[in-house]
C-alpha atoms as a PDB file:
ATOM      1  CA  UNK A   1     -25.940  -7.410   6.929  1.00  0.00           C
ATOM      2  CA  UNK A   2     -28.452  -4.867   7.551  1.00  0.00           C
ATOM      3  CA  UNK A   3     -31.564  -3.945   5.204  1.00  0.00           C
ATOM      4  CA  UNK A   4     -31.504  -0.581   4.914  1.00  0.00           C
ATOM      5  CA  UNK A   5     -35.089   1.312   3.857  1.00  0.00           C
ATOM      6  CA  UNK A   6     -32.820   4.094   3.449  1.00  0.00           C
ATOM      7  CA  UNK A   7     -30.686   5.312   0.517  1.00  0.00           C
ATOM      8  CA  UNK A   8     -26.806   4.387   1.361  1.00  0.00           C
ATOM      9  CA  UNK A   9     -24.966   6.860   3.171  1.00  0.00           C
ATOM     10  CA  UNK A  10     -24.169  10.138   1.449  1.00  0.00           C
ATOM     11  CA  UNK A  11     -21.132  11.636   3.292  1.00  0.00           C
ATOM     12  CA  UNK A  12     -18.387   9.612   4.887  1.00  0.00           C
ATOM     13  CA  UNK A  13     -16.066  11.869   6.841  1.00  0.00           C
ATOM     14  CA  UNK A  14     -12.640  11.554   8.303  1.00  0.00           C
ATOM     15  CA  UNK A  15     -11.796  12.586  11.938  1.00  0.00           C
ATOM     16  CA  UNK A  16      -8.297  13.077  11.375  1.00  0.00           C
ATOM     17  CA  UNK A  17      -5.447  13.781  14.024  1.00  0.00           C
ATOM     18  CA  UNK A  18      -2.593  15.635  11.719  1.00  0.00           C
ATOM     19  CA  UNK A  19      -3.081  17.391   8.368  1.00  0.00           C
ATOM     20  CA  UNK A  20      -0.226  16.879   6.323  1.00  0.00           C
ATOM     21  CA  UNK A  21      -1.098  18.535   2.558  1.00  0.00           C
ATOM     22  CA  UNK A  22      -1.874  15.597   0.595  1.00  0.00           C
ATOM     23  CA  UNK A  23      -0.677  16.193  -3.158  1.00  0.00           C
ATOM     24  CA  UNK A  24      -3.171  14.898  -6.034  1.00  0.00           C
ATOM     25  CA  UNK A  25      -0.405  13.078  -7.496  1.00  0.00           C
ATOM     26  CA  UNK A  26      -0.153  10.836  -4.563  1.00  0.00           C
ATOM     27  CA  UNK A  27      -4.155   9.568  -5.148  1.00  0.00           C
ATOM     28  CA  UNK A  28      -2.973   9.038  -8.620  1.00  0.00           C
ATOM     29  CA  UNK A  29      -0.491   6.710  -7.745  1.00  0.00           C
ATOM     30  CA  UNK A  30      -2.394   5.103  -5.470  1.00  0.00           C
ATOM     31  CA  UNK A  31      -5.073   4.351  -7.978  1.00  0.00           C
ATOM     32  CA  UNK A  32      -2.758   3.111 -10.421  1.00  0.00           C
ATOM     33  CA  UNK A  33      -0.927   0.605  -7.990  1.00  0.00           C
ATOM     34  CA  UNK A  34      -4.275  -0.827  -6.821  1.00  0.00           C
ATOM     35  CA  UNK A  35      -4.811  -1.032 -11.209  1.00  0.00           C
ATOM     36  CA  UNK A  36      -7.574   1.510 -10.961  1.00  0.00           C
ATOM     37  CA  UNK A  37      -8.528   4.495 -12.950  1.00  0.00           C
ATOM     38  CA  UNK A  38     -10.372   7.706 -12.177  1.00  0.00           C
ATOM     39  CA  UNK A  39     -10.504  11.009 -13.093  1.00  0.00           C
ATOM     40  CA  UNK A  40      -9.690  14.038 -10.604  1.00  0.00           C
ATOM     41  CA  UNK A  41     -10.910  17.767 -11.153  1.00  0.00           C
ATOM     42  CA  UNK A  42     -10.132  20.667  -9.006  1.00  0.00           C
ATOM     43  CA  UNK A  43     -10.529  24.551  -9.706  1.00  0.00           C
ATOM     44  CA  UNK A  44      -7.074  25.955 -11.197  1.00  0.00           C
ATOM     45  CA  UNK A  45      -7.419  28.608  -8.319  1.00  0.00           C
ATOM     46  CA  UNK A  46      -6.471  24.819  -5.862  1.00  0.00           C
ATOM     47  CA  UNK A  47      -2.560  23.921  -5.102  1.00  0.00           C
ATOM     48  CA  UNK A  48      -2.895  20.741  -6.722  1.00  0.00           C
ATOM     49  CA  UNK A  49      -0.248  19.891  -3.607  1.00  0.00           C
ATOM     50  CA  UNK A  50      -2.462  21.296  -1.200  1.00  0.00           C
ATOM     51  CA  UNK A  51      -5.997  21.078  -2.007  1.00  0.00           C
ATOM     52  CA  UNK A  52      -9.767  22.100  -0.107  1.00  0.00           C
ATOM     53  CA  UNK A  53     -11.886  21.331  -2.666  1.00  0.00           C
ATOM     54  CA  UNK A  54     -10.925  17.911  -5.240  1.00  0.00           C
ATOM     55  CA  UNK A  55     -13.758  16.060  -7.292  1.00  0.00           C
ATOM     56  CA  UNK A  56     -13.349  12.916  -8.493  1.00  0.00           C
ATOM     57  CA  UNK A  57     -15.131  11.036 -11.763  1.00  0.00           C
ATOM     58  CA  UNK A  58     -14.808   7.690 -13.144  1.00  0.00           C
ATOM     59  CA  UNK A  59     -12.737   7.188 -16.257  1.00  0.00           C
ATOM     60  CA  UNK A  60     -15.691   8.073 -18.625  1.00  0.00           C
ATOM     61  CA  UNK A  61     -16.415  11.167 -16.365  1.00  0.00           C
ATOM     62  CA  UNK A  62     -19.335   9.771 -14.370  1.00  0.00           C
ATOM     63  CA  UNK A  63     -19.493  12.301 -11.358  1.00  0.00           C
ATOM     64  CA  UNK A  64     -18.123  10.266  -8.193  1.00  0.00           C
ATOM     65  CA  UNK A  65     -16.700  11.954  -4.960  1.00  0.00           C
ATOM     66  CA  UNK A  66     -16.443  15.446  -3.832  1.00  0.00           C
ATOM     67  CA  UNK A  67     -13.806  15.509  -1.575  1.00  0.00           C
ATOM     68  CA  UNK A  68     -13.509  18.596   0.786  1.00  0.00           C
ATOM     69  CA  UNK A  69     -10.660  19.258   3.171  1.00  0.00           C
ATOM     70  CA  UNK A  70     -11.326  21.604   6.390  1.00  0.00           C
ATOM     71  CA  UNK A  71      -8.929  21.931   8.633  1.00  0.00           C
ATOM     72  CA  UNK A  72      -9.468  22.698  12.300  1.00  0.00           C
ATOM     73  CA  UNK A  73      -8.458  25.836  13.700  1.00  0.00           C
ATOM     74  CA  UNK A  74      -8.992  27.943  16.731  1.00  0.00           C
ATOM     75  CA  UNK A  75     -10.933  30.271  14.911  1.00  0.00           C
ATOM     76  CA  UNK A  76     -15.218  31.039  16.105  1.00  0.00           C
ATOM     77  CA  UNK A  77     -16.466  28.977  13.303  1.00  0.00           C
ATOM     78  CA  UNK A  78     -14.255  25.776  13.757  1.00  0.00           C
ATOM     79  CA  UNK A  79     -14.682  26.030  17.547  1.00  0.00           C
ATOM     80  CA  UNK A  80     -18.225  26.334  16.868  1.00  0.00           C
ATOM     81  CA  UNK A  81     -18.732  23.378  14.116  1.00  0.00           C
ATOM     82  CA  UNK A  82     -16.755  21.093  16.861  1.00  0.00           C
ATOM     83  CA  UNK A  83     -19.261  21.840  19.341  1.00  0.00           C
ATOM     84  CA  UNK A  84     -22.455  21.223  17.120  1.00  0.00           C
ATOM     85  CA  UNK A  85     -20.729  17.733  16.051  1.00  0.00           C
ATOM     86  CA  UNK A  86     -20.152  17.016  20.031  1.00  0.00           C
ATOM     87  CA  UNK A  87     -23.663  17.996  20.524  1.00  0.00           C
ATOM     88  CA  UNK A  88     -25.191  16.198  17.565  1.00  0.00           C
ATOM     89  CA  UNK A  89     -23.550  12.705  19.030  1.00  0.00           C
ATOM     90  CA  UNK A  90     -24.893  13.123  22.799  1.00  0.00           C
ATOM     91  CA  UNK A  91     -28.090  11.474  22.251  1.00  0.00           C
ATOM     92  CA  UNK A  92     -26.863   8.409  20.224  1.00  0.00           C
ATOM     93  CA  UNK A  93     -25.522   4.664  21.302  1.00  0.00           C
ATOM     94  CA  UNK A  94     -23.758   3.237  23.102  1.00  0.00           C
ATOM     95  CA  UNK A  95     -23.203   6.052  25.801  1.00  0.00           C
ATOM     96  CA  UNK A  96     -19.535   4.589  26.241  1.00  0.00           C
ATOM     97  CA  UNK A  97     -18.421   5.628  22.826  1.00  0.00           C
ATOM     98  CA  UNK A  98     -20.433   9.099  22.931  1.00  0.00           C
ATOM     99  CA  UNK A  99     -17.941   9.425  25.911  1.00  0.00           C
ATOM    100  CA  UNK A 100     -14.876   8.206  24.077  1.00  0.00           C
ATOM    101  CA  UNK A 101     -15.907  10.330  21.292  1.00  0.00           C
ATOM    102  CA  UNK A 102     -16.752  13.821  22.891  1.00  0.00           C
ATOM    103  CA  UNK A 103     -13.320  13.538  24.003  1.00  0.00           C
ATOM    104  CA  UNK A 104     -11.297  12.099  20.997  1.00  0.00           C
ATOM    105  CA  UNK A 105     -12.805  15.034  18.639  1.00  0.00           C
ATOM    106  CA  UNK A 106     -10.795  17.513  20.546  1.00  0.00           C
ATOM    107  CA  UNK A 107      -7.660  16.122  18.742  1.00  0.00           C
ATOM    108  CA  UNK A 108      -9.269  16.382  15.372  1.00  0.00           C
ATOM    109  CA  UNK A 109      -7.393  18.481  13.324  1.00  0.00           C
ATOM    110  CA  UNK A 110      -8.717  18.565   9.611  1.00  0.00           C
ATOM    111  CA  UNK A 111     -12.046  16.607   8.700  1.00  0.00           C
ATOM    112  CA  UNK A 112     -12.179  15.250   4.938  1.00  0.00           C
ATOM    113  CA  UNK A 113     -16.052  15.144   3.680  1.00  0.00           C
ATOM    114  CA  UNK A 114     -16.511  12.781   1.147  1.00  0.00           C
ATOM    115  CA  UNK A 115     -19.968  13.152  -0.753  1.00  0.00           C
ATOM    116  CA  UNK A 116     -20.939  10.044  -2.851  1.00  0.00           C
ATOM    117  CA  UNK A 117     -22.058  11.384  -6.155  1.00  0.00           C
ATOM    118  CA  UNK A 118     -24.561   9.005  -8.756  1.00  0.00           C
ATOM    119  CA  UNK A 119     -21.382   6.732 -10.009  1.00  0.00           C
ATOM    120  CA  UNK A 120     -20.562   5.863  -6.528  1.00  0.00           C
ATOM    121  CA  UNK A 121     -23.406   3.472  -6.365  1.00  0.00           C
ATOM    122  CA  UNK A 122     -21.807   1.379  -8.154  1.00  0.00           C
ATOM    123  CA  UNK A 123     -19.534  -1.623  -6.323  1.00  0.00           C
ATOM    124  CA  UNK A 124     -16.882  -1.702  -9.381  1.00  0.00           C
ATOM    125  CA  UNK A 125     -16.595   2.237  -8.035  1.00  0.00           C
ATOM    126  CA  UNK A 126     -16.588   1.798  -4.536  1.00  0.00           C
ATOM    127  CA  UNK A 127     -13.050   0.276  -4.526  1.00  0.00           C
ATOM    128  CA  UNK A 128     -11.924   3.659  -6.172  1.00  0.00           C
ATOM    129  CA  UNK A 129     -13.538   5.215  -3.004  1.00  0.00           C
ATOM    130  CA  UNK A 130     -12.224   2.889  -0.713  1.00  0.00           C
ATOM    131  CA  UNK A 131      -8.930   3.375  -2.119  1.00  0.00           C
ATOM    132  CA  UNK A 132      -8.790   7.419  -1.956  1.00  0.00           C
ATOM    133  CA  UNK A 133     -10.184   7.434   1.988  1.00  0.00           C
ATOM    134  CA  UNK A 134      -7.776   4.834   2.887  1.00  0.00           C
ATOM    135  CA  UNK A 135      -4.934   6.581   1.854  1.00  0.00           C
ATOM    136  CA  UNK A 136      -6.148   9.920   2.652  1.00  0.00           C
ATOM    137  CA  UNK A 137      -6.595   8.102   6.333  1.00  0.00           C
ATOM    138  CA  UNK A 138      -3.017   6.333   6.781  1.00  0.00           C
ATOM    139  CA  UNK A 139      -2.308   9.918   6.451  1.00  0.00           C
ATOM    140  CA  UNK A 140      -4.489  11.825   9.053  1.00  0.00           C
ATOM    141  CA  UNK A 141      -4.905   8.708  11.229  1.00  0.00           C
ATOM    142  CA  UNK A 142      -8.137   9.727  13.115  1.00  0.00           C
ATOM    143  CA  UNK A 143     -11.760   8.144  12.929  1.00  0.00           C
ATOM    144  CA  UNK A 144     -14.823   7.777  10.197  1.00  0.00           C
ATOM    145  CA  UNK A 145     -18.052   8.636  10.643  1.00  0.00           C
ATOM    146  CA  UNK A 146     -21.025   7.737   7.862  1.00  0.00           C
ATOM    147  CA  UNK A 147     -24.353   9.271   7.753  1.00  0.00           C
ATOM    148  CA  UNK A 148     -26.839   6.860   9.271  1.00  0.00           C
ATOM    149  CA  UNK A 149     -24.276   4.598  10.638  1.00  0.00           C
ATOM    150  CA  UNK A 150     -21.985   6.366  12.992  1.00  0.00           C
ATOM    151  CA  UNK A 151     -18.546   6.311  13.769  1.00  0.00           C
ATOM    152  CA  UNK A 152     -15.290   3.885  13.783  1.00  0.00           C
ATOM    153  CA  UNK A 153     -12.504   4.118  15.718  1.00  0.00           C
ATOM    154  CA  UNK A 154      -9.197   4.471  14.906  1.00  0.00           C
ATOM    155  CA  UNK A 155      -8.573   0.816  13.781  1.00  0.00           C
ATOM    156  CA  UNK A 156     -12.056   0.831  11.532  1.00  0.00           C
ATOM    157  CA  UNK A 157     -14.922  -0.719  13.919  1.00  0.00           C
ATOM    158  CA  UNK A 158     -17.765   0.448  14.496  1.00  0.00           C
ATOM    159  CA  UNK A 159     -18.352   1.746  17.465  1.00  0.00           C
ATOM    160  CA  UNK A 160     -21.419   4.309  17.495  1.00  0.00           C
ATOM    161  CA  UNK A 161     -24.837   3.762  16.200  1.00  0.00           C
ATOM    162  CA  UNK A 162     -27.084   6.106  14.159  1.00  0.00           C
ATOM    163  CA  UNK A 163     -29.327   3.684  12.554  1.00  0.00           C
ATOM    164  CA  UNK A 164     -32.653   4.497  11.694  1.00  0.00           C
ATOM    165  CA  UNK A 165     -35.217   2.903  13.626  1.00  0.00           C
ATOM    166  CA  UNK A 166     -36.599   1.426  10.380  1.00  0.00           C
ATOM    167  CA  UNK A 167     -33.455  -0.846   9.683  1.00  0.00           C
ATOM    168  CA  UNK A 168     -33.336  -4.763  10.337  1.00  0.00           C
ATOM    169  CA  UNK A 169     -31.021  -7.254  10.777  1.00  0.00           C
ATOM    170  CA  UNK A 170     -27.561  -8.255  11.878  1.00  0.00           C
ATOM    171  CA  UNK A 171     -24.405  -5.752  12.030  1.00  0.00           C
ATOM    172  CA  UNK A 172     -20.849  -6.204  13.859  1.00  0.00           C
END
């Protein structure tokens, strides 16, 4: 495990390859059938079956996630966005996956930003996390990408560094 002299990442994201609309009440039952709890909140101007903008609290209303949902478009600004991403990734490790990776973000289609609020610190609350990405991702398929760590592929491995030169120790 590494030692981090940083804080933990901030944002996770998801690559992901289709964007099907992902109703609320589908994280719900998620939650329950892994027997945990949380609370979601999401402005009444949202499709609660087709949401952008979805924050989730523990069960005593500790802020957790801020989930954001932007799909991919041929619009300027999505074109644009892709391009600073591909650019942002062409001076990391190893070059192989900056390769693999310039390419696969052309089949991106929606990118989920999940910003870790104060609860999420906590493990008990990272399984609620863990839970709402993973399903969120058998949807979309696609890749995840952490600040400070890099990017998986499509099965979950790591495959692209961003490490801080300050960290030591071991990592697979």
């Amino acid at each position: 495990t590494l030692n981090q002299h940083h804080d933990m990442a901030k944002f996770i994201r998801l690559f992901g390859t289709q964007d099907p609309d992902i109703p609320i009440d589908e994280l719900i039952k998620v939650l329950k059938i892994n027997q945990l709890k949380a609370r979601f909140n999401f402005d009444d101007t949202e499709n609660p079956d087709c949401w952008t903008h979805l924050n989730e609290a523990t069960e005593k209303s500790d802020p957790l996630i801020l989930i954001k949902r932007y799909a991919i478009t041929k619009e300027e600004s999505s074109v644009k966005d892709m391009a600073e991403i591909k650019e942002s990734i062409q001076v990391s490790k190893p070059i192989s996956a900056v390769k693999w990776l310039t390419k696969y973000l052309d089949k991106v289609k929606v990118i989920y930003t999940f910003q870790l609020l104060r609860a999420a610190t906590d493990e008990n609350n990272f399984k609620i996390i863990g839970s709402i990405r993973s399903a969120i991702w058998s949807r979309t398929g696609g890749i995840l990408h952490a600040d400070n760590e890099g990017f998986s592929n499509e099965e979950g491995f790591h495959i692209h560094w961003e490490f801080p030169d300050d960290i030591t120790g071991e990592w697979n």
